[in-house]
Protein backbone atom coordinates (compact mmCIF):
# COMPACT_ATOMS: atom_id res chain seq x y z
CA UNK A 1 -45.41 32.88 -4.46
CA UNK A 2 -46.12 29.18 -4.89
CA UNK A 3 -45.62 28.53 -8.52
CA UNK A 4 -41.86 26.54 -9.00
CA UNK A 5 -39.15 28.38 -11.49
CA UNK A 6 -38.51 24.77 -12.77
CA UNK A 7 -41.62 25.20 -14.96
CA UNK A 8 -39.87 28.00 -16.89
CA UNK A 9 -37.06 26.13 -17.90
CA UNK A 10 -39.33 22.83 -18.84
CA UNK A 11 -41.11 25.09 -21.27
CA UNK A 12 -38.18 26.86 -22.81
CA UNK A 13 -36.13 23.19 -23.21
CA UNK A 14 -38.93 21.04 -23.92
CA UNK A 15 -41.92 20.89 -26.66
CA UNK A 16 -45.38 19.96 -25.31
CA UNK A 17 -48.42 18.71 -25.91
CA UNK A 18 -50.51 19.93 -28.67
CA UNK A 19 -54.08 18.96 -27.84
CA UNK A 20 -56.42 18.26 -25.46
CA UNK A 21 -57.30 14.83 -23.69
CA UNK A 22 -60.75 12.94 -24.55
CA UNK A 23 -61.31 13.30 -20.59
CA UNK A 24 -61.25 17.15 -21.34
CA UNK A 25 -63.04 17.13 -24.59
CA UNK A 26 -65.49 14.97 -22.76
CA UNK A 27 -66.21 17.67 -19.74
CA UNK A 28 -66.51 20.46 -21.63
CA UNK A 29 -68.79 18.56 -24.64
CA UNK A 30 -71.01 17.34 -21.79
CA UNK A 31 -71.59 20.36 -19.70
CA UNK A 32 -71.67 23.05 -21.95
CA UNK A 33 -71.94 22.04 -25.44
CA UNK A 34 -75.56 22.95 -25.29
CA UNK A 35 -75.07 26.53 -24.55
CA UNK A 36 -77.40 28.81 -26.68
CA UNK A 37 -74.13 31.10 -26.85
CA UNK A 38 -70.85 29.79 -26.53
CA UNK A 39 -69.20 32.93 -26.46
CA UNK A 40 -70.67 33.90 -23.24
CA UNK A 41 -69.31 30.80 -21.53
CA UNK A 42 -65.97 31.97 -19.65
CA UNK A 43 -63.26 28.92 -19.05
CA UNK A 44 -60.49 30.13 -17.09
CA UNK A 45 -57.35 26.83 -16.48
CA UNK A 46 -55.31 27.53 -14.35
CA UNK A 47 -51.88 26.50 -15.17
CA UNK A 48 -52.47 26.50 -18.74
CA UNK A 49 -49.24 26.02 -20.02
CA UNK A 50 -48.52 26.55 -23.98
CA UNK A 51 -52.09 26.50 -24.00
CA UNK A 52 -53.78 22.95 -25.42
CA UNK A 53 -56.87 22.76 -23.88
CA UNK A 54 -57.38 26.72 -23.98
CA UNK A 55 -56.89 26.36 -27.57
CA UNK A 56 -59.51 23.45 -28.19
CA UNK A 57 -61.96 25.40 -26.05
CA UNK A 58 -61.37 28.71 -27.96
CA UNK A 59 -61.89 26.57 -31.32
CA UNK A 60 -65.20 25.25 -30.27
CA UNK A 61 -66.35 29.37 -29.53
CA UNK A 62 -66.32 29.51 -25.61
CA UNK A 63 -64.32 32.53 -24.10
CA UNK A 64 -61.28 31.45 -22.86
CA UNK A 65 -58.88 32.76 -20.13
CA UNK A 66 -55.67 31.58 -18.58
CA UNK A 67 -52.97 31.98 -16.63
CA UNK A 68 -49.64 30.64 -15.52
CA UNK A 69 -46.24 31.27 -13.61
CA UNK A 70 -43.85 30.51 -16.80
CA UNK A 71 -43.64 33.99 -19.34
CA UNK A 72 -42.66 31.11 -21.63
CA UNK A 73 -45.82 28.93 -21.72
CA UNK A 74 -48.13 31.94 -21.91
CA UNK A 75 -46.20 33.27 -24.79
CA UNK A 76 -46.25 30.45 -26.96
CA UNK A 77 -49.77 29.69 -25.68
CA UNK A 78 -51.11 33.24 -26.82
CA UNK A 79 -49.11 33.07 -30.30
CA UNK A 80 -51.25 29.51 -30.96
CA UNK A 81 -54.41 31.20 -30.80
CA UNK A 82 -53.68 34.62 -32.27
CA UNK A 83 -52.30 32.32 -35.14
CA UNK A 84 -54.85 29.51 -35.42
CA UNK A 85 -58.20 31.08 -34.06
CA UNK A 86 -58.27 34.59 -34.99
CA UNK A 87 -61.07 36.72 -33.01
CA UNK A 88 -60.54 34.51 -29.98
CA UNK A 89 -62.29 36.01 -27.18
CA UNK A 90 -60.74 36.36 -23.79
CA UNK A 91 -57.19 37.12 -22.06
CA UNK A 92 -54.09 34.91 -21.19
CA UNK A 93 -51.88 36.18 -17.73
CA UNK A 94 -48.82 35.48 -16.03
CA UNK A 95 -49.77 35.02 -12.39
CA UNK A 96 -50.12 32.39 -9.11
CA UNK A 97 -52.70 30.08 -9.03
CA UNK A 98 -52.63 30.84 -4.87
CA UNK A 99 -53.79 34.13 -5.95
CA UNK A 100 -56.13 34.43 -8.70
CA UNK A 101 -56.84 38.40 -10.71
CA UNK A 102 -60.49 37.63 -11.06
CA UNK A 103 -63.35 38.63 -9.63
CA UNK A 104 -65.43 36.62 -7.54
CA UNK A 105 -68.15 33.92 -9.36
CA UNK A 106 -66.30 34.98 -12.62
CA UNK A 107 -66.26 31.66 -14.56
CA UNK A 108 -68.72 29.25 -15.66
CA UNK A 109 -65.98 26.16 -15.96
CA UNK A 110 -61.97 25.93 -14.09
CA UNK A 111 -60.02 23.60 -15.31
CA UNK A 112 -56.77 21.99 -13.95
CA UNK A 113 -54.55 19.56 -15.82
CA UNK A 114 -52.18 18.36 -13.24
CA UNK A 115 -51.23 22.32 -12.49
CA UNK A 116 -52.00 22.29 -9.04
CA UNK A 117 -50.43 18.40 -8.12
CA UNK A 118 -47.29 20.13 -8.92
CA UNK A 119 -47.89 22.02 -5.77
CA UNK A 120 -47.80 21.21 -1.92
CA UNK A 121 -50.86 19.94 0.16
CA UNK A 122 -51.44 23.34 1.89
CA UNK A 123 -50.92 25.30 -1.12
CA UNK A 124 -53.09 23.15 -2.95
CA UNK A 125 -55.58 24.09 -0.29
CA UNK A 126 -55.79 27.62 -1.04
CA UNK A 127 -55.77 27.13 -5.03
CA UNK A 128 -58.99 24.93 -4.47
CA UNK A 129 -60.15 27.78 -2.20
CA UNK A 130 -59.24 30.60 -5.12
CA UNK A 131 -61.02 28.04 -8.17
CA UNK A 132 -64.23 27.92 -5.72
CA UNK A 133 -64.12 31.42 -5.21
CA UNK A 134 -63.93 32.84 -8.84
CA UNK A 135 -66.31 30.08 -10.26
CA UNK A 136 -70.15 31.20 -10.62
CA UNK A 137 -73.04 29.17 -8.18
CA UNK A 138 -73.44 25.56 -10.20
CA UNK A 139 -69.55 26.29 -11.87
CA UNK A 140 -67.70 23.33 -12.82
CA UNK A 141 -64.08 22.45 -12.34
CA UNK A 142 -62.00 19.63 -14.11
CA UNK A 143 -59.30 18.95 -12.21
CA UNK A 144 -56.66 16.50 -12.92
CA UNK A 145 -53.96 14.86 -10.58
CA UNK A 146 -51.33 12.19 -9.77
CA UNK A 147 -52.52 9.28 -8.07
CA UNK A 148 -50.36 7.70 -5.08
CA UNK A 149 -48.84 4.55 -6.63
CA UNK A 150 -48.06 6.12 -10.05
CA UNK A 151 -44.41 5.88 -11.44
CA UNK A 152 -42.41 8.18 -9.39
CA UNK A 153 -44.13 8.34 -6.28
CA UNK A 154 -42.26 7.51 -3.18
CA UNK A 155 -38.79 8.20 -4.88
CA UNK A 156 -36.33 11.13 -5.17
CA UNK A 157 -36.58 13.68 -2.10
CA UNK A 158 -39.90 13.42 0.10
CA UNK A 159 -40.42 17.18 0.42
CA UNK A 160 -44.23 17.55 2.05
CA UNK A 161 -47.79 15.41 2.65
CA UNK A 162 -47.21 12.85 -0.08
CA UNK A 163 -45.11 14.94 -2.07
CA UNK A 164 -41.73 14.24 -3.82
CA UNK A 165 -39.08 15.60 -5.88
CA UNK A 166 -39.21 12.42 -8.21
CA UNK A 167 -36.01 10.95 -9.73
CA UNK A 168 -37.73 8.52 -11.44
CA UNK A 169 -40.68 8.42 -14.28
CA UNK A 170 -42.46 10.80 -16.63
CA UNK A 171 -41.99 14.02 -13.81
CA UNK A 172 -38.04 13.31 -13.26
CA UNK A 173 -36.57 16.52 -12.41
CA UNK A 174 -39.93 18.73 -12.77
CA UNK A 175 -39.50 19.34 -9.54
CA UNK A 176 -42.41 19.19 -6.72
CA UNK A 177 -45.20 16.43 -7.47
CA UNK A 178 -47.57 15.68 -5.26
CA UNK A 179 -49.35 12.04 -5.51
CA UNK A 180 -53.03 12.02 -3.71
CA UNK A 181 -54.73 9.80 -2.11
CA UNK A 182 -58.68 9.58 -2.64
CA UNK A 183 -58.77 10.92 0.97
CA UNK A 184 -56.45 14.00 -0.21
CA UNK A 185 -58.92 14.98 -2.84
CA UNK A 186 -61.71 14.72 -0.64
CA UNK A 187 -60.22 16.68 1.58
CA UNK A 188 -58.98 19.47 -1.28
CA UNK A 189 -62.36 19.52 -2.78
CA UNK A 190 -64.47 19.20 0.65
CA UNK A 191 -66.26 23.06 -0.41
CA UNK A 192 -67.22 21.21 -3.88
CA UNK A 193 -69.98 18.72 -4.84
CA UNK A 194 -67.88 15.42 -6.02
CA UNK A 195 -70.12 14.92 -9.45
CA UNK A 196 -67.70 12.10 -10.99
CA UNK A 197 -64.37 10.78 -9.36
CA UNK A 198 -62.22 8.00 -11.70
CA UNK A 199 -59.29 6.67 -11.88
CA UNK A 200 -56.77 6.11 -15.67
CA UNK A 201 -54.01 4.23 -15.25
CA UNK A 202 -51.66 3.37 -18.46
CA UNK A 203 -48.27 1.72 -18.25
CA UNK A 204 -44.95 2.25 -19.46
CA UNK A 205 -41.27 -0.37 -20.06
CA UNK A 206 -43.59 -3.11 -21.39
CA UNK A 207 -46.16 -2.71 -18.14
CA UNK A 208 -43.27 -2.43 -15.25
CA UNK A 209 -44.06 0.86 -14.37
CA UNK A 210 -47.59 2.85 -13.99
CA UNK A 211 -48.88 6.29 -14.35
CA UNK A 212 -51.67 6.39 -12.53
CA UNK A 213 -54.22 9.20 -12.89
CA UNK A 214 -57.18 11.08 -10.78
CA UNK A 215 -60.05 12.78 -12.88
CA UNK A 216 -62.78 15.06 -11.11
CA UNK A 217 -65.43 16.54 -11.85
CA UNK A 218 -66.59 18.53 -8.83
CA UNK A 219 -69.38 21.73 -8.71
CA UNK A 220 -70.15 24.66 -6.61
C-alpha cells in the first residue's frame, strides 16, 4: 500500500479547500467544455480528497469518479455532492492510487492535485503507469506537483529521490513530499505527450519564502 495514514488524520483535524483552482477550471473548460454530452465524459482524480474539484466538475454535468486512501475525505467528499448536486452521476472509492479498480481506457480526463507528489519517486512511477493505463487513446491528465525550490524542500528528514518529510512551510508534518525537478516529470510522464508544462510560484512572510508549483497537461 503506498498511500500515507497521515492523510487521515489531516482530514479529520483540518478543514480544506472548498473549490477548485482557475488552472483546473481552465483544463477542464478547454478540453471538454465542448462536449455534445457532458454526462458521458468520465473524470476520475485520483486523490480527491473532500472532493473540490470532483464537485466543480459534477456541477458543470461531466460524470465524475474518485478515489482516495483517507475514509475521511471520501466521506465528506460524497456528502458535498449528494447535498449540493443531487443526481450526480458517477462513484467515489476508498483505494491506492498504485492500484487503480478501473478498467483499462476507462476515463476521458485524470486529474491529480498534488496527490501523487505526496508519494515517492518509484511509487510515483507506477501511479503514472495506472493514470495511463485507465485513461482512453487521446485521454488527458492534469497533474499537479511541488517544484524543487519551493518552501520546504530540502528540510526536515530526506527520506527518497528528492523527497522530504518537511518541517518547514505549508506541508509541515504532512508527512512524505516529494519536490520534482523538470527532469523528474519528464521522466514520470515519459509514456505521455507533454501538451503544456508551467511553472506558479506565489510567496509567503512578506516574499521570504516560496511555494513553487508544476502544472501539466500531458495526453495519451
Amino acid at each position: 500500500m503506498a498511500w500515507d495514514q497521515t492523510w487521515e488524520h489531516v482530514f479529520k483535524t483540518q478543514e480544506w479547500g472548498k473549490y477548485p483552482s482557475e488552472d483546473l477550471i481552465r483544463f477542464v473548460a478547454r478540453n471538454f467544455y465542448e462536449a455534445p454530452s457532458r454526462n458521458e465524459i468520465r473524470i476520475l482524480e485520483v486523490g480527491c480528497g473532500t472532493g473540490a474539484n470532483l464537485w466543480y466538475v459534477a456541477r458543470e454535468g461531466f460524470s465524475v469518479y474518485g478515489i482516495d486512501g483517507s475514509k475521511t475525505a471520501v466521506e465528506k467528499a460524497k456528502s458535498r455532492l449528494n447535498s449540493e448536486i443531487p443526481g450526480w452521476s458517477g462513484e467515489l472509492l476508498i483505494g491506492d492510487i498504485i492500484s487503480l479498480p478501473y478498467n483499462d481506457a476507462s476515463f476521458d480526463a485524470v486529474i491529480d492535485n498534488e496527490a501523487i507528489a505526496t508519494n515517492s519517486f518509484e511509487n510515483a512511477c507506477e501511479m503514472y503507469n495506472e493514470i495511463y493505463r485507465v485513461l482512453k487513446p487521446k485521454g488527458k491528465v492534469y497533474s499537479r506537483a511541488f517544484s524543487e525550490g519551493s518552501w520546504g524542500d530540502g528540510t526536515g528528514e530526506h527520506v527518497g529521490h528528492n523527497a522530504w518529510i518537511p518541517n518547514e512551510g505549508p506541508l509541515n508534518n504532512k508527512g512524505l513530499s516529494r519536490f520534482a525537478s523538470k527532469m523528474d516529470l519528464e521522466e514520470l510522464l515519459e509514456k505521455f505527450q507533454i501538451i503544456e508544462l508551467e511553472r506558479l510560484e506565489r510567496t509567503y512572510s512578506n516574499l521570504n519564502d516560496r511555494v513553487i508549483e508544476w502544472i501539466v497537461t500531458a495526453e495519451k
